[in-house]
Protein backbone atom coordinates (compact mmCIF):
# COMPACT_ATOMS: atom_id res chain seq x y z
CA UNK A 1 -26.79 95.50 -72.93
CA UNK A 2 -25.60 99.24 -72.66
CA UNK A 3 -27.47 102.15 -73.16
CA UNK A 4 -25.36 102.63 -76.33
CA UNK A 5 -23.97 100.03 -78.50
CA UNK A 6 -20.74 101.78 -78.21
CA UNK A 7 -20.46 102.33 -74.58
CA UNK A 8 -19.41 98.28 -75.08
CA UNK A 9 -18.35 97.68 -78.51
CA UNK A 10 -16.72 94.44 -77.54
CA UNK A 11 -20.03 93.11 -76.03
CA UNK A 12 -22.25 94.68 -78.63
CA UNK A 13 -20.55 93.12 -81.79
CA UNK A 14 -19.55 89.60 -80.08
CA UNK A 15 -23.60 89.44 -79.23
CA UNK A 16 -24.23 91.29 -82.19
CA UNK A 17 -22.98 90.94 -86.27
CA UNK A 18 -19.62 89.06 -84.63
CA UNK A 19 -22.09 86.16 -82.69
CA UNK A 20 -20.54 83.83 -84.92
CA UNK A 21 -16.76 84.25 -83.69
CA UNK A 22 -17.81 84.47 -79.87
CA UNK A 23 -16.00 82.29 -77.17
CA UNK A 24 -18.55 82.55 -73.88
CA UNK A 25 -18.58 81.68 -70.79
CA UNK A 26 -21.85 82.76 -68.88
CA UNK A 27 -22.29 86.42 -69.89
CA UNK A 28 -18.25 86.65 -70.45
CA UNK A 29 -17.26 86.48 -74.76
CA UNK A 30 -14.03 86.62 -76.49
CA UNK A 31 -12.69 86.39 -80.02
CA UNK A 32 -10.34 83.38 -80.73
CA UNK A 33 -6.84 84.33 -79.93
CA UNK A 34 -5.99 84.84 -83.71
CA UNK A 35 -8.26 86.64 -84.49
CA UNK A 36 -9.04 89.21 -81.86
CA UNK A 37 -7.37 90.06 -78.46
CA UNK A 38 -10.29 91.72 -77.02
CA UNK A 39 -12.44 90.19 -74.64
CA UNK A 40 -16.27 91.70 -73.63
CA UNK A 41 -17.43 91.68 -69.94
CA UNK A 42 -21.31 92.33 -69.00
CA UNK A 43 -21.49 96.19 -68.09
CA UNK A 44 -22.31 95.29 -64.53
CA UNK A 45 -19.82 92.46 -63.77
CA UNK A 46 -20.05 89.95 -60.62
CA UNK A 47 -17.81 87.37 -58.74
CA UNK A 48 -19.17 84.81 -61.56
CA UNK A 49 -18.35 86.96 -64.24
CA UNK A 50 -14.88 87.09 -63.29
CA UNK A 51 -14.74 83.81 -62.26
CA UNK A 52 -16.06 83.07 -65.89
CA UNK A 53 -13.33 85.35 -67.40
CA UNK A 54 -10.76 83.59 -65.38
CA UNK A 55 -11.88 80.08 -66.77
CA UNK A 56 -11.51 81.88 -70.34
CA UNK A 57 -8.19 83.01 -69.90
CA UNK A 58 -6.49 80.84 -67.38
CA UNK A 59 -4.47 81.38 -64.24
CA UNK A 60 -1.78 83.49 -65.13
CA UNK A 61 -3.38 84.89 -68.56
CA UNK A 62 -3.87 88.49 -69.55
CA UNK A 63 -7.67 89.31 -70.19
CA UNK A 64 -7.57 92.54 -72.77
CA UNK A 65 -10.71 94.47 -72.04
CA UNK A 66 -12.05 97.47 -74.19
CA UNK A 67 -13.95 100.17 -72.52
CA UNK A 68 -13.91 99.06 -68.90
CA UNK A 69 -13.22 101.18 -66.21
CA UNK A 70 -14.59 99.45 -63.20
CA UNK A 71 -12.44 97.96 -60.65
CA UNK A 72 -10.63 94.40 -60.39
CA UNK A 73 -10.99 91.84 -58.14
CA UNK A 74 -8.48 90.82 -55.76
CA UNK A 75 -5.95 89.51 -56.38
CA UNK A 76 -5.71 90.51 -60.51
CA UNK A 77 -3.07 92.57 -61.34
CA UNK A 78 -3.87 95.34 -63.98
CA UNK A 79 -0.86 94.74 -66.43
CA UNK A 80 -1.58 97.57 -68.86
CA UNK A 81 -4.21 100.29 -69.30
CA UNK A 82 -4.05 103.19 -71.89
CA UNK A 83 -6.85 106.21 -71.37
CA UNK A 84 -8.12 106.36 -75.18
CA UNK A 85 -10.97 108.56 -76.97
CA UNK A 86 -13.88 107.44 -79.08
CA UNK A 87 -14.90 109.16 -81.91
CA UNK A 88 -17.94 108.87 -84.13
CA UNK A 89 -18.74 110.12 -87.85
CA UNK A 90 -20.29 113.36 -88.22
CA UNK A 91 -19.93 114.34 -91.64
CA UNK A 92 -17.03 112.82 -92.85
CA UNK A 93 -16.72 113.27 -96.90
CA UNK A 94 -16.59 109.11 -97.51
CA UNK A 95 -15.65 107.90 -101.04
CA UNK A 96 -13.96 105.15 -102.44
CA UNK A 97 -10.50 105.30 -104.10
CA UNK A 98 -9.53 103.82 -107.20
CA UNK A 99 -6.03 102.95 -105.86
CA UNK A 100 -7.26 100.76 -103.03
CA UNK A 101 -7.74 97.19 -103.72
CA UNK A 102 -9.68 94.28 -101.08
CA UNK A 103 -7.58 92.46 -98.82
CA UNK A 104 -7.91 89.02 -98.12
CA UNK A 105 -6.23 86.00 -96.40
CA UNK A 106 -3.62 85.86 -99.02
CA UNK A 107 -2.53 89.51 -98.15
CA UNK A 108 -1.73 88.67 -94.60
CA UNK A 109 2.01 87.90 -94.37
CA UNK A 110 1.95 91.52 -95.89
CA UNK A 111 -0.32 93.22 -93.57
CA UNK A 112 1.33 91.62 -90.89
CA UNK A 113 4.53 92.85 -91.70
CA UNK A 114 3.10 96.26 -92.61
CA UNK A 115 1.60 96.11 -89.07
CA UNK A 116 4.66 95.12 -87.42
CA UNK A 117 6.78 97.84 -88.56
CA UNK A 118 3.83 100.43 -88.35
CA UNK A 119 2.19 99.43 -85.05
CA UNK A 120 -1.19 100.44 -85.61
CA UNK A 121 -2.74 98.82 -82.77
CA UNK A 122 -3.91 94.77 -82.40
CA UNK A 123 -3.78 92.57 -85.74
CA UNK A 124 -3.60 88.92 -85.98
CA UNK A 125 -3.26 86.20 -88.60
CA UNK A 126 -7.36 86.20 -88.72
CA UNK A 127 -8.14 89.72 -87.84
CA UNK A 128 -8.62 90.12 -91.90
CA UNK A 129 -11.91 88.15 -90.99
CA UNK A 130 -13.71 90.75 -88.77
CA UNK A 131 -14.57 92.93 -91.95
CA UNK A 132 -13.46 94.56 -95.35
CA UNK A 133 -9.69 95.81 -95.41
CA UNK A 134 -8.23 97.74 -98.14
CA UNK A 135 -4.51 98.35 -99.02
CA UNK A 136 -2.74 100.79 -101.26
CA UNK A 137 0.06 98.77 -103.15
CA UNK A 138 3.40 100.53 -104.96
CA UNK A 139 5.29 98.43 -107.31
CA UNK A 140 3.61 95.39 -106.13
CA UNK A 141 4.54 95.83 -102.80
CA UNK A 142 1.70 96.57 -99.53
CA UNK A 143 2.72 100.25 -98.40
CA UNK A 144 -0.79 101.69 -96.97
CA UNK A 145 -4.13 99.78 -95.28
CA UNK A 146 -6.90 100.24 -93.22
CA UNK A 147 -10.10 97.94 -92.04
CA UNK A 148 -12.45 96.96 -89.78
CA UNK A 149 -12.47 95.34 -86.21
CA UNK A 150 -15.19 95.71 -83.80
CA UNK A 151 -18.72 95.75 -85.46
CA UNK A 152 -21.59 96.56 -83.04
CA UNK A 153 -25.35 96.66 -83.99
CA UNK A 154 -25.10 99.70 -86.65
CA UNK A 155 -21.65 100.78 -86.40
CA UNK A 156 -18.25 99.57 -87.34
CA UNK A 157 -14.99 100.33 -86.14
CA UNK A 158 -12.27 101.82 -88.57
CA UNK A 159 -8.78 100.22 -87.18
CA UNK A 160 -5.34 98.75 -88.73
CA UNK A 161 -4.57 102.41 -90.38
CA UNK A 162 -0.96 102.55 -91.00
CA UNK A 163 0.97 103.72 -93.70
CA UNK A 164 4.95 102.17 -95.05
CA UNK A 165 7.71 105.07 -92.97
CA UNK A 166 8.88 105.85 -96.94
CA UNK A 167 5.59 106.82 -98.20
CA UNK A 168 4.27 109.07 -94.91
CA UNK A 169 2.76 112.63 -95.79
CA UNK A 170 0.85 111.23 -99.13
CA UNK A 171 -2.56 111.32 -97.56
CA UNK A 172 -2.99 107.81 -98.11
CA UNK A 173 -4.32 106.47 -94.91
CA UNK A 174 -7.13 109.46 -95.39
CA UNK A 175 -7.93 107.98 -98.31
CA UNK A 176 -8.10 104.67 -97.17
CA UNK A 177 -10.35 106.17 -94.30
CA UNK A 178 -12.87 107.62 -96.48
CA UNK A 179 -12.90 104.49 -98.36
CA UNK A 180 -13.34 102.02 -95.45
CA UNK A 181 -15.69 104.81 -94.00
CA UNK A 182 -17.31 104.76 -97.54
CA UNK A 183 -17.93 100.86 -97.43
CA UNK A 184 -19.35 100.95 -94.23
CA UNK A 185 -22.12 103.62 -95.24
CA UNK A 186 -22.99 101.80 -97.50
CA UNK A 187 -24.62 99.09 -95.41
CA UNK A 188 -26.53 101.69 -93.88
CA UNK A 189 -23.94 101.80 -90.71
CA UNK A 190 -22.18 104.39 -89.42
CA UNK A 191 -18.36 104.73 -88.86
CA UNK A 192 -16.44 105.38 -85.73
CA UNK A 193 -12.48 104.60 -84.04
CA UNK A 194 -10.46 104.92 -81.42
CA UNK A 195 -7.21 105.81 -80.63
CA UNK A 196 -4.82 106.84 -77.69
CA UNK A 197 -6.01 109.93 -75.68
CA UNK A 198 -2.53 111.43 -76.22
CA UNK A 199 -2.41 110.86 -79.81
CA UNK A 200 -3.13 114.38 -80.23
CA UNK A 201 -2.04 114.57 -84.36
CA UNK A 202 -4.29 111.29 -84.73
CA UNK A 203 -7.35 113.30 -83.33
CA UNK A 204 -6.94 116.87 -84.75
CA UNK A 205 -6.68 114.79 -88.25
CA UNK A 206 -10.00 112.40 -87.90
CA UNK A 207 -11.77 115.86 -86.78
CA UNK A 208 -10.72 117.45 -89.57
CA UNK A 209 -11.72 114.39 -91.18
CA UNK A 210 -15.43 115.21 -89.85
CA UNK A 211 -15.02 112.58 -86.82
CA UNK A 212 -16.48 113.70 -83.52
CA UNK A 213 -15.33 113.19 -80.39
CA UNK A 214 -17.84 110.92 -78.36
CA UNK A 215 -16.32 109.59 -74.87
CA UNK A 216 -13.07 108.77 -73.18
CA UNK A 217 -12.57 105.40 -73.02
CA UNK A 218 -9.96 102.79 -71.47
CA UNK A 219 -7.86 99.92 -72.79
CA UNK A 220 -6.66 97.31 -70.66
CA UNK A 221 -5.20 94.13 -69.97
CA UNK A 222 -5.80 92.38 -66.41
CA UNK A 223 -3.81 89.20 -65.19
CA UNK A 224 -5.76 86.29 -63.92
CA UNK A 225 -4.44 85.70 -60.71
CA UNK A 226 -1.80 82.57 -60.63
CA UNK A 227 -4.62 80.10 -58.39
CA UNK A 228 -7.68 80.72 -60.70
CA UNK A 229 -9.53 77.59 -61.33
CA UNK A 230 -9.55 77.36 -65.04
């Protein structure tokens, strides 16, 4: 394992509190396609461990890999990589809100939708499962949510924060941040996201928010070469 849970989140919570939706082959884990694109590699990856990924994936197949920054073998083509940032609680004033209600499998055409118009990052028709997400509704209808996603050994990720165009500049995905943030305290973990390393609005709001910046990080998708045995 890394010296920090987070310097692998993906690793940490598929061999941590997410054991339970892991896909593995030798030291290689996944989530199931609809729930999670992210896939985990050991921190010191080897011919088998690729070769592993590659059976995972299949020839041809885009493995999605938080937090790696080592290099590829030959012959994979690096299909998309985004320099992000980390950041960690540090004092952040978490409290529920009395607006936000639990989202569950029957939300999810919703979410999706939300998501789709919002593009908040990775959600899928079982990313609900990974933890507790909480939406803001307006005359019935979804217009605000944040959740959870990757959940290693005493931390979990805040992710899915997006907000309806027509009701930006309320302050509700703050709230929903503190209340997310608020849930996860109270199982004794501590918060932390990520977002883009350009997203400079995103990052001047979660440290105003009492977020600290922790690392630099990379996301990144890498194509299993067309002759992979699967």
């Amino acid at each position: 394992m890394s010296a920090h849970p987070l310097d692998n989140p993906a690793l940490g919570a598929l061999t941590g509190p997410h054991a339970h939706f892991a896909e593995r082959r030798g030291r290689v884990l996944r989530y199931p396609l609809d729930v999670s694109p992210w896939m985990a590699l050991p921190d010191d990856p080897g011919a088998d461990d690729w070769a592993d990924l590659a059976n995972l994936v299949g020839p041809g197949g885009d493995a999605m890999l938080a937090g790696y920054t080592g290099q590829t073998p030959d012959g994979w083509e690096v299909t998309f990589s985004l320099e992000g940032v980390q950041l960690v609680d540090d004092g952040i004033a978490a409290a529920p809100d009395p607006e936000a209600v639990r989202l569950g499998p029957a939300d999810v055409p919703e979410m999706l939708d939300l998501v789709e118009r919002t593009r908040p990052g990775p959600f899928l028709p079982r990313t609900v499962e990974l933890g507790t997400y909480l939406g803001i509704r307006r005359n019935g209808a979804l217009i605000a949510m944040a959740g959870e996603r990757l959940h290693p050994p005493g931390w979990t990720e805040i992710s899915a924060v997006c907000t309806d165009p027509d009701f930006r500049g309320e302050g509700l995905a703050t709230r929903l941040i503190l209340a997310v943030a608020h849930g996860i305290r109270e199982r004794g973990e501590t918060p932390f996201l990520h977002t883009a390393a350009n997203n400079t609005n995103a990052i001047r709001l979660y440290e105003a928010l009492g977020f600290r910046l922790r690392r630099s990080t990379l996301f990144s998708a890498a194509r299993v070469p067309e002759h992979a045995d699967a």
